[in-house]
C-alpha atoms as a PDB file:
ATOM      1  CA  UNK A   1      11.432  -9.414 -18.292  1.00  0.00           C
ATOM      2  CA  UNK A   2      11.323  -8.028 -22.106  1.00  0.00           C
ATOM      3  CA  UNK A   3       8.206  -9.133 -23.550  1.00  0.00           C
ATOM      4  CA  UNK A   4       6.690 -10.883 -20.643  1.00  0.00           C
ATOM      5  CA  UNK A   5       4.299 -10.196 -18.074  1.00  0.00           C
ATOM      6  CA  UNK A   6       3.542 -11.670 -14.724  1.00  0.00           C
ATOM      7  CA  UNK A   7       0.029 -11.955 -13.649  1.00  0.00           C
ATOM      8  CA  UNK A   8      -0.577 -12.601  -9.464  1.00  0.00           C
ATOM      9  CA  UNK A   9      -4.296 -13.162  -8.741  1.00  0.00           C
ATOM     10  CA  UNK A  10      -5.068 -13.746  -4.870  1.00  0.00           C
ATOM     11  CA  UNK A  11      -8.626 -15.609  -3.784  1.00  0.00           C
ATOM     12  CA  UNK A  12     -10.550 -16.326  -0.942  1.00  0.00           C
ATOM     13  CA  UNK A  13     -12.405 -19.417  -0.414  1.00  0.00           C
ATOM     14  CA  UNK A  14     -15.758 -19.440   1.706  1.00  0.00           C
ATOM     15  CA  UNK A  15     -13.724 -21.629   4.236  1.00  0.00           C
ATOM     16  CA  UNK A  16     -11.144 -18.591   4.085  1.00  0.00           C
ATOM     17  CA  UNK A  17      -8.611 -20.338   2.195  1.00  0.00           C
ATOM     18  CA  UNK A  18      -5.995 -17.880   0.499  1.00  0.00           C
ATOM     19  CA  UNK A  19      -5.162 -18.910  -2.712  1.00  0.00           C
ATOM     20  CA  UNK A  20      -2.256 -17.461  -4.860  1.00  0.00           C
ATOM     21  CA  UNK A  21      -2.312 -17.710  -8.294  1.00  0.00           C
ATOM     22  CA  UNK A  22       0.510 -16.923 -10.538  1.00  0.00           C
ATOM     23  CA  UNK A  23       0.303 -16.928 -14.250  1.00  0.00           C
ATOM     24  CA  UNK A  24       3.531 -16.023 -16.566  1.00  0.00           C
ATOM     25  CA  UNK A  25       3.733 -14.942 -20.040  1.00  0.00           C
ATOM     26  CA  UNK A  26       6.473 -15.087 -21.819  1.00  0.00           C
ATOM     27  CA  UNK A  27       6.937 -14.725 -25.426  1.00  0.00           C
ATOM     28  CA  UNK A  28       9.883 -17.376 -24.556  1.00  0.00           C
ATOM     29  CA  UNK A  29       7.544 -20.158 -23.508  1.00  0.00           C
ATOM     30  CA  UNK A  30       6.816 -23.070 -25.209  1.00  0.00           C
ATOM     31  CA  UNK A  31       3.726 -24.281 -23.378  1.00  0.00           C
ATOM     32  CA  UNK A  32       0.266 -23.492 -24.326  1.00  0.00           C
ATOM     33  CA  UNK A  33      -1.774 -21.069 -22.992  1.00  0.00           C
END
């Protein structure tokens, strides 16, 4: 994507939860941050 970026963060809990977190950017969105 031109002008966007995708940002994929994985965590761990102490119970040994995976968590997947996915943030885009886009200079198309309309949202806040």
């Amino acid at each position: 994507m031109k002008g966007g970026s995708t940002v994929i963060a994985f965590v761990e809990d102490p119970d040994g939860y995976k968590i997947e977190f996915i943030e885009n950017k886009s200079t198309k969105s309309g949202l806040g941050d």
